[in-house]
N, C-alpha and C. Protein backbone atom coordinates (compact mmCIF):
# COMPACT_ATOMS: atom_id res chain seq x y z
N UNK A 1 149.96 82.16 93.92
CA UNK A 1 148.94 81.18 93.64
C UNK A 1 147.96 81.12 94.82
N UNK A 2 146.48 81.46 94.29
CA UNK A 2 145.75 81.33 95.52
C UNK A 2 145.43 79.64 95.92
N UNK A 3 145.14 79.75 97.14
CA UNK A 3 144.45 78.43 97.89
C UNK A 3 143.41 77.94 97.75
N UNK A 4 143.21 76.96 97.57
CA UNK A 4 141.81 76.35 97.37
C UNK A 4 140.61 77.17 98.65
N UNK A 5 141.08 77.85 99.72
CA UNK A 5 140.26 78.30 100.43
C UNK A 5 139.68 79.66 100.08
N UNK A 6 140.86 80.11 99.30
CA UNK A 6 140.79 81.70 98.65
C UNK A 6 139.86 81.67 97.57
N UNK A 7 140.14 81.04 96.44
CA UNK A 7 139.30 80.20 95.62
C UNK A 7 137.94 80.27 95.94
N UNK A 8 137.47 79.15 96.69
CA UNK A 8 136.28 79.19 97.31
C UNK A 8 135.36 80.20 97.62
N UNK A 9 136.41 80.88 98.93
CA UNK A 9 135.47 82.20 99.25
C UNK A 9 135.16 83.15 98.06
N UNK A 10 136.54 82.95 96.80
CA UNK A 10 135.72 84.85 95.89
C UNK A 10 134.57 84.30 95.41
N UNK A 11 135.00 82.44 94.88
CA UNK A 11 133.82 82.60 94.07
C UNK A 11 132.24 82.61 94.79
N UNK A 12 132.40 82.44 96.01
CA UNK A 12 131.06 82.58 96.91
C UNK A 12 130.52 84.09 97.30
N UNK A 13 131.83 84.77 97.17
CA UNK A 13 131.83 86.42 97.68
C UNK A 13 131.17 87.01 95.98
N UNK A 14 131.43 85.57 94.97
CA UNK A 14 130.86 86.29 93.68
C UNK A 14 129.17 85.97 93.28
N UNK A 15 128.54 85.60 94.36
CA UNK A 15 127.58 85.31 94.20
C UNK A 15 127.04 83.72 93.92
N UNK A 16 128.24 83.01 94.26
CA UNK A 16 128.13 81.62 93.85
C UNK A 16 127.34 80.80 94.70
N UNK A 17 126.97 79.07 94.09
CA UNK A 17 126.51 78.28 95.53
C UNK A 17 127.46 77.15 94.92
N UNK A 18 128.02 76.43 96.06
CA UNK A 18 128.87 75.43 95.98
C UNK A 18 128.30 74.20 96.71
N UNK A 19 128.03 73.10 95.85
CA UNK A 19 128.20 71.85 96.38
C UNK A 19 129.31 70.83 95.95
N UNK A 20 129.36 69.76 96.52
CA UNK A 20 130.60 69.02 96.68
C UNK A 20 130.69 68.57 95.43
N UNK A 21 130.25 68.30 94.01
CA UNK A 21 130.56 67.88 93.22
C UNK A 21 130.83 69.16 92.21
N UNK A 22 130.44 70.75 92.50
CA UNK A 22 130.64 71.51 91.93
C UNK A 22 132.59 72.24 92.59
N UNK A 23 132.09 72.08 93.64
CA UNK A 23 133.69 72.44 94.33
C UNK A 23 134.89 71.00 93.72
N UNK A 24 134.46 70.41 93.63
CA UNK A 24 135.40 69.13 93.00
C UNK A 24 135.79 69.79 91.18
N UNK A 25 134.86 69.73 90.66
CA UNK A 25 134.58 70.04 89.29
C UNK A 25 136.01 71.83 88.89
N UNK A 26 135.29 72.39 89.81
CA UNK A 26 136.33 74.09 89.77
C UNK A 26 137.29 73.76 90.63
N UNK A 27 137.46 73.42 91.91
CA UNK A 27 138.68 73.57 92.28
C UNK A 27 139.59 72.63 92.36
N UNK A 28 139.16 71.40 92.16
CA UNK A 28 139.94 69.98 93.05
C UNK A 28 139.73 69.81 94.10
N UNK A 29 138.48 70.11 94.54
CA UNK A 29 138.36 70.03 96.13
C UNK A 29 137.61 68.74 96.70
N UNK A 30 138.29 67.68 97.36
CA UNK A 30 137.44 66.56 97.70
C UNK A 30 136.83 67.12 98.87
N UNK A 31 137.12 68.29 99.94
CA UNK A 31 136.67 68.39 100.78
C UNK A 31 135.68 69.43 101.01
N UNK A 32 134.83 69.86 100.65
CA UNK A 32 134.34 70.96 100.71
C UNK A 32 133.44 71.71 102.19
N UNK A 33 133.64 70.36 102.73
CA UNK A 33 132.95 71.00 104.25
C UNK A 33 133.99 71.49 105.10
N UNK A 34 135.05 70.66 104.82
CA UNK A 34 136.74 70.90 105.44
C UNK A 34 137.41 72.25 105.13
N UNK A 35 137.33 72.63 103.81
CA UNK A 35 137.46 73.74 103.91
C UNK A 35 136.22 74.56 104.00
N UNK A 36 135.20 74.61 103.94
CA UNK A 36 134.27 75.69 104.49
C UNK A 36 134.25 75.78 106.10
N UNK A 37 135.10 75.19 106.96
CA UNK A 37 135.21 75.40 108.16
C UNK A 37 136.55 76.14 108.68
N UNK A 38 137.76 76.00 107.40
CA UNK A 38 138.56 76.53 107.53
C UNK A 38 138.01 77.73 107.17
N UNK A 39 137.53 78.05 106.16
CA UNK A 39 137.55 79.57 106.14
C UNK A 39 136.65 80.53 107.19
N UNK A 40 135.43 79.75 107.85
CA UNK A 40 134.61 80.58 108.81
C UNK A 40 135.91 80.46 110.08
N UNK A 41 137.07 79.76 110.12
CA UNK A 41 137.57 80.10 111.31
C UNK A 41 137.88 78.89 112.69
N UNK A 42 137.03 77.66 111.77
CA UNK A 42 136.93 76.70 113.03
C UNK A 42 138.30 75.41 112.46
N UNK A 43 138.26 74.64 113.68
CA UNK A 43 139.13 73.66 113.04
C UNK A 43 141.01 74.29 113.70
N UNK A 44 140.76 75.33 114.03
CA UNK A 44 142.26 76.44 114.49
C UNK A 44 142.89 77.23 113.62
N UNK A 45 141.74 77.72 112.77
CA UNK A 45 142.24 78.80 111.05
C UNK A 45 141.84 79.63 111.80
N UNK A 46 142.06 80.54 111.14
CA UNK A 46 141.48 82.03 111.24
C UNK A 46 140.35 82.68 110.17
N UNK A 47 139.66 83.56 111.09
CA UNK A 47 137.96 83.81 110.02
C UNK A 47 138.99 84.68 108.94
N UNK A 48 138.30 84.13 107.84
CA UNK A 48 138.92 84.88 106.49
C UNK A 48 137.41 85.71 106.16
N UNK A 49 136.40 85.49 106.78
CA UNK A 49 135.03 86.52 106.47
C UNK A 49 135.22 87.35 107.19
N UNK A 50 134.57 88.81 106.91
CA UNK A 50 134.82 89.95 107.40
C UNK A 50 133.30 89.97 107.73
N UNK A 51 132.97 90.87 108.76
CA UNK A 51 132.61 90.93 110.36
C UNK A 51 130.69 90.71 109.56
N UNK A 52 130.56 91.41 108.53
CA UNK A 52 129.10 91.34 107.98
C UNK A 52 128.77 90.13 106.41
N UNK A 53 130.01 88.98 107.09
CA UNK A 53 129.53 87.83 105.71
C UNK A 53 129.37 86.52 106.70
N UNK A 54 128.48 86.04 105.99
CA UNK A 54 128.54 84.53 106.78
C UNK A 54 128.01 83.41 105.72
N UNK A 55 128.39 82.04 106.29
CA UNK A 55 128.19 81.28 105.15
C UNK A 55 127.26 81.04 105.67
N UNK A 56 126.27 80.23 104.42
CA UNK A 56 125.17 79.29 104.67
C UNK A 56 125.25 77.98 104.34
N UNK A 57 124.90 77.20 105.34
CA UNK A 57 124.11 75.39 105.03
C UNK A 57 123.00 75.46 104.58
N UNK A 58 123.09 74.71 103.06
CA UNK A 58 121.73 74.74 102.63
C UNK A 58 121.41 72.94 102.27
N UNK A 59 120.70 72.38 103.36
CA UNK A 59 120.43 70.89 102.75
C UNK A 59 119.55 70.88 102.03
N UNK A 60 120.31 69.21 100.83
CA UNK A 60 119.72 69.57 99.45
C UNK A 60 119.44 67.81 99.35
N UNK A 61 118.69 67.37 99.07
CA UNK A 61 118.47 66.15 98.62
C UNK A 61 118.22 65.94 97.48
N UNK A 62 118.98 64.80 96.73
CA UNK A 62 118.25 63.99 95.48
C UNK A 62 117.50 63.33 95.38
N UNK A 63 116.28 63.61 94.37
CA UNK A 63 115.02 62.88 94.66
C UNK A 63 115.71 61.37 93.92
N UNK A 64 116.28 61.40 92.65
CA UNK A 64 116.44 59.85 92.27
C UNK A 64 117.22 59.01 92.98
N UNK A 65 118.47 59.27 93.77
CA UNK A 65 119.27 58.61 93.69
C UNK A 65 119.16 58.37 95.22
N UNK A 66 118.23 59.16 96.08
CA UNK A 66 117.73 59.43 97.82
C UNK A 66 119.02 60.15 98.45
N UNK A 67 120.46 60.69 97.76
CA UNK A 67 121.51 61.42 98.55
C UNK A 67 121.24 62.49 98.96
N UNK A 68 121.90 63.02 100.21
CA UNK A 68 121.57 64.19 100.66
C UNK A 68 123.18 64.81 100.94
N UNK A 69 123.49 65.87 100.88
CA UNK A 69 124.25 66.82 100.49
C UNK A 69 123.97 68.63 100.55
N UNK A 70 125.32 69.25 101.17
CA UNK A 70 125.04 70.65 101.74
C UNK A 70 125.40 71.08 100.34
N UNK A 71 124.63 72.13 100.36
CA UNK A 71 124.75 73.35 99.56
C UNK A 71 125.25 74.79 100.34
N UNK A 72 126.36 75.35 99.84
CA UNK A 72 126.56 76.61 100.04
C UNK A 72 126.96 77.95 99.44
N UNK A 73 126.95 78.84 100.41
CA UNK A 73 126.37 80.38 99.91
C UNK A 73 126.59 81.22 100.71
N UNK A 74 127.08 82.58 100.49
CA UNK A 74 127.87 83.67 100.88
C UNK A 74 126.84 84.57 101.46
N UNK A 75 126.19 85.51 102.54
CA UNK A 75 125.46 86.13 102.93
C UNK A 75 125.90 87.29 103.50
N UNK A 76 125.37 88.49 103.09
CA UNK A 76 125.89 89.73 103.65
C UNK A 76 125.23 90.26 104.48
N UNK A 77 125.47 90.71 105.99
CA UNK A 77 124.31 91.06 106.89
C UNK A 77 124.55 92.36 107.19
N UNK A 78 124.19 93.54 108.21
CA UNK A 78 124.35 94.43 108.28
C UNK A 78 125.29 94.72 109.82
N UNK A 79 125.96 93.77 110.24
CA UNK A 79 126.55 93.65 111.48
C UNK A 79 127.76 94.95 111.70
């Protein structure tokens, strides 16, 4: 059974963007910044990205409701 961190990363490694009510919705995840720090490595995990992926912060605001909230996303560089 994979981990909610494993989880996360394919579906981001699948081209996905995750915000906190979409990571709640697919995985059960109340935390989604908590684990997006576990998986880059911080917090005392280990990097589960390989040497040319990195995540992105993407701030996103709601115009009706005035909340603001990260958006994220999988990036492949040439490192």
């Amino acid at each position: 059974m994979k981990s909610q961190n494993e989880k996360i990363l394919a579906y981001l490694r699948q081209g996905g963007m995750l915000d906190p009510i979409k990571a709640l919705k697919l995985f059960g995840c109340w935390a989604l910044s908590s684990r997006i720090s576990d998986i880059v490595g911080k917090s005392g995990h280990s990097n589960m990205l390989i040497k040319s992926e990195s995540i992105v912060r993407i701030p996103k605001h709601e115009k009706k409701s005035g909340k603001r909230y990260m958006q994220y996303c999988l990036i492949r560089g040439t490192k």
